[in-house]
Protein backbone atom coordinates (compact mmCIF):
# COMPACT_ATOMS: atom_id res chain seq x y z
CA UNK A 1 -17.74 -63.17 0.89
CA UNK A 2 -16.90 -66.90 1.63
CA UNK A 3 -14.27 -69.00 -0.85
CA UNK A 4 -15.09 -72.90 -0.76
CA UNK A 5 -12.49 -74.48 -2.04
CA UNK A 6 -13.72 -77.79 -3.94
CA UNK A 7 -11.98 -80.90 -4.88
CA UNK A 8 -13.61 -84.62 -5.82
CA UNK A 9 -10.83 -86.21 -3.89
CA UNK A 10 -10.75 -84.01 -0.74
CA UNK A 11 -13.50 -82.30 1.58
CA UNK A 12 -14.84 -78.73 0.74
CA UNK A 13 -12.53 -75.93 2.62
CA UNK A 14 -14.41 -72.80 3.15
CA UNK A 15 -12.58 -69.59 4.32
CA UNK A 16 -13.20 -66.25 4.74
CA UNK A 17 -12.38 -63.32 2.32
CA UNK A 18 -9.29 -61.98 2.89
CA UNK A 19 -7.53 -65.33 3.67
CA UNK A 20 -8.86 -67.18 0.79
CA UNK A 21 -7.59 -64.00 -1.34
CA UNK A 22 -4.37 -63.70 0.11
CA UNK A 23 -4.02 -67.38 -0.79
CA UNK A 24 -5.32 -67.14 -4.28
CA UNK A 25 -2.74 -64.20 -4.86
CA UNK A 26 0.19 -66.62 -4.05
CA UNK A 27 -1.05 -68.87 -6.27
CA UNK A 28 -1.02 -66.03 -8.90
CA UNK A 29 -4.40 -65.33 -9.19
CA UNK A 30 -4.80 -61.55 -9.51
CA UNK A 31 -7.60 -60.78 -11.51
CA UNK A 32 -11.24 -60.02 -10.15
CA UNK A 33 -12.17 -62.68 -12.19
CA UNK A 34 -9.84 -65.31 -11.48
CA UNK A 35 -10.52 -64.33 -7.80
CA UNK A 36 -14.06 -64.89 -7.73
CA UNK A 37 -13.83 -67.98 -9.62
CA UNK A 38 -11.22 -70.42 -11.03
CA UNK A 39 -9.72 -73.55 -11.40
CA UNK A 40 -6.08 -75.17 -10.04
CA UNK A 41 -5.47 -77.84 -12.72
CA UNK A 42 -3.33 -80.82 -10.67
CA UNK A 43 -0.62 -79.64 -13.40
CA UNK A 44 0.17 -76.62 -11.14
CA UNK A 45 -0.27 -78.04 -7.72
CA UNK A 46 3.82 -78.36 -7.22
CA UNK A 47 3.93 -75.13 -7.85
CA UNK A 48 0.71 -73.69 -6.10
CA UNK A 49 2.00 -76.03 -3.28
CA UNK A 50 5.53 -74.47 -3.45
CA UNK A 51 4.10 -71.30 -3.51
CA UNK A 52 2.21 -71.49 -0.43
CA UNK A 53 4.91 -73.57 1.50
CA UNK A 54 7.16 -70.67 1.22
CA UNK A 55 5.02 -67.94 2.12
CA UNK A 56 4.64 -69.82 5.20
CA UNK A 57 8.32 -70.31 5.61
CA UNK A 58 8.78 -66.79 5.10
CA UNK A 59 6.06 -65.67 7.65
CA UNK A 60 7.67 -68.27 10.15
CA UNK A 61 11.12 -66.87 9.80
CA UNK A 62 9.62 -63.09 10.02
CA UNK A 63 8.46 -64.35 13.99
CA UNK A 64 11.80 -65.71 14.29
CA UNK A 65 13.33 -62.77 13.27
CA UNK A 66 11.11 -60.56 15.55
CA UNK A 67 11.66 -63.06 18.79
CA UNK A 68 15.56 -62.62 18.22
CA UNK A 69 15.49 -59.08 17.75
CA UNK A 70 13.06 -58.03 21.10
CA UNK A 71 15.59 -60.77 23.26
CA UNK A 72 18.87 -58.80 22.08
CA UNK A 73 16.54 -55.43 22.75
CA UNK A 74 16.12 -57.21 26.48
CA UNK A 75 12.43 -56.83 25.83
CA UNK A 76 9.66 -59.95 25.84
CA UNK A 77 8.51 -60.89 21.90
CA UNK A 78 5.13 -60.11 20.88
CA UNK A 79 3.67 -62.16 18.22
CA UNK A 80 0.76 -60.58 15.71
CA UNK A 81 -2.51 -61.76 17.10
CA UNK A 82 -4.68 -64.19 15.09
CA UNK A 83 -4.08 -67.49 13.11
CA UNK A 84 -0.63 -67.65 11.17
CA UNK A 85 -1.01 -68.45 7.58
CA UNK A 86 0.30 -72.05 8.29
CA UNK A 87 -2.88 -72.79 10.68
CA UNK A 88 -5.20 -71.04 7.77
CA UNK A 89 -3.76 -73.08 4.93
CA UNK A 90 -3.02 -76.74 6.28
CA UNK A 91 -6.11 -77.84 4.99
CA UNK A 92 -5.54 -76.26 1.40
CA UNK A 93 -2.35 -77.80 1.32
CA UNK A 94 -3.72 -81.29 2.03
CA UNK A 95 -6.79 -80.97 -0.31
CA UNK A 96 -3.88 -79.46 -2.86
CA UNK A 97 -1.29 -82.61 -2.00
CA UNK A 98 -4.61 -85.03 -2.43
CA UNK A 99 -5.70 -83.53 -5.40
CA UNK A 100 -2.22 -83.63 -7.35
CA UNK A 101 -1.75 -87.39 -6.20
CA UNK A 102 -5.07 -88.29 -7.71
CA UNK A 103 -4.88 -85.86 -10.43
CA UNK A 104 -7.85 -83.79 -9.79
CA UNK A 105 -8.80 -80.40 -9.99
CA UNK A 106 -9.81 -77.48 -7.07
CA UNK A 107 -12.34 -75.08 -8.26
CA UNK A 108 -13.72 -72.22 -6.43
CA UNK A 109 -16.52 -69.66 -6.94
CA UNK A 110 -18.57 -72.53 -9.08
């Protein structure tokens, strides 16, 4: 399953399944229904956007965290492999940041 992400200020942003989930859970979207379709009035962008900034802050500090801990262990840091959640959601946050400016809406599953 694909999410696209729809806004009439911003371009479409399409992302796979689990990402586009994992995103839509921060937001506080937990239902099946919610997840396979929904709206983000511009009303809750700050705190959608809020939301999401910290999860990325927290995922950051979690590799910081790790780096510190493998150099006191005298051993070389290994980072998870794939795309950190700050890569995956930059262009969220910018259709989100665009949206609440112009007071418009994101959709998804419509």
């Amino acid at each position: 399953m694909l999410y696209k992400f729809k806004s009439k200020i911003a371009s479409d942003v399409i992302m796979l399944e689990p990402q586009g989930r994992q995103i839509l859970t921060l937001w506080g979207y937990t239902t099946e229904e919610s997840l396979r379709k929904g709206i983000l009035l511009a009303a809750e962008m700050p705190a959608a956007i809020q939301a999401l900034e910290e999860a990325i802050a927290h995922e950051e500090a979690r590799r910081v965290q790790a780096a510190l801990e493998a150099q006191e262990q005298g051993r070389e840091a290994t980072y998870p492999e794939g795309v950190s959640l700050r890569q995956r959601a930059m262009p969220l946050l910018d259709m989100a940041r665009r949206s609440q400016a112009a007071g418009k809406d994101i959709v998804w599953g419509v």
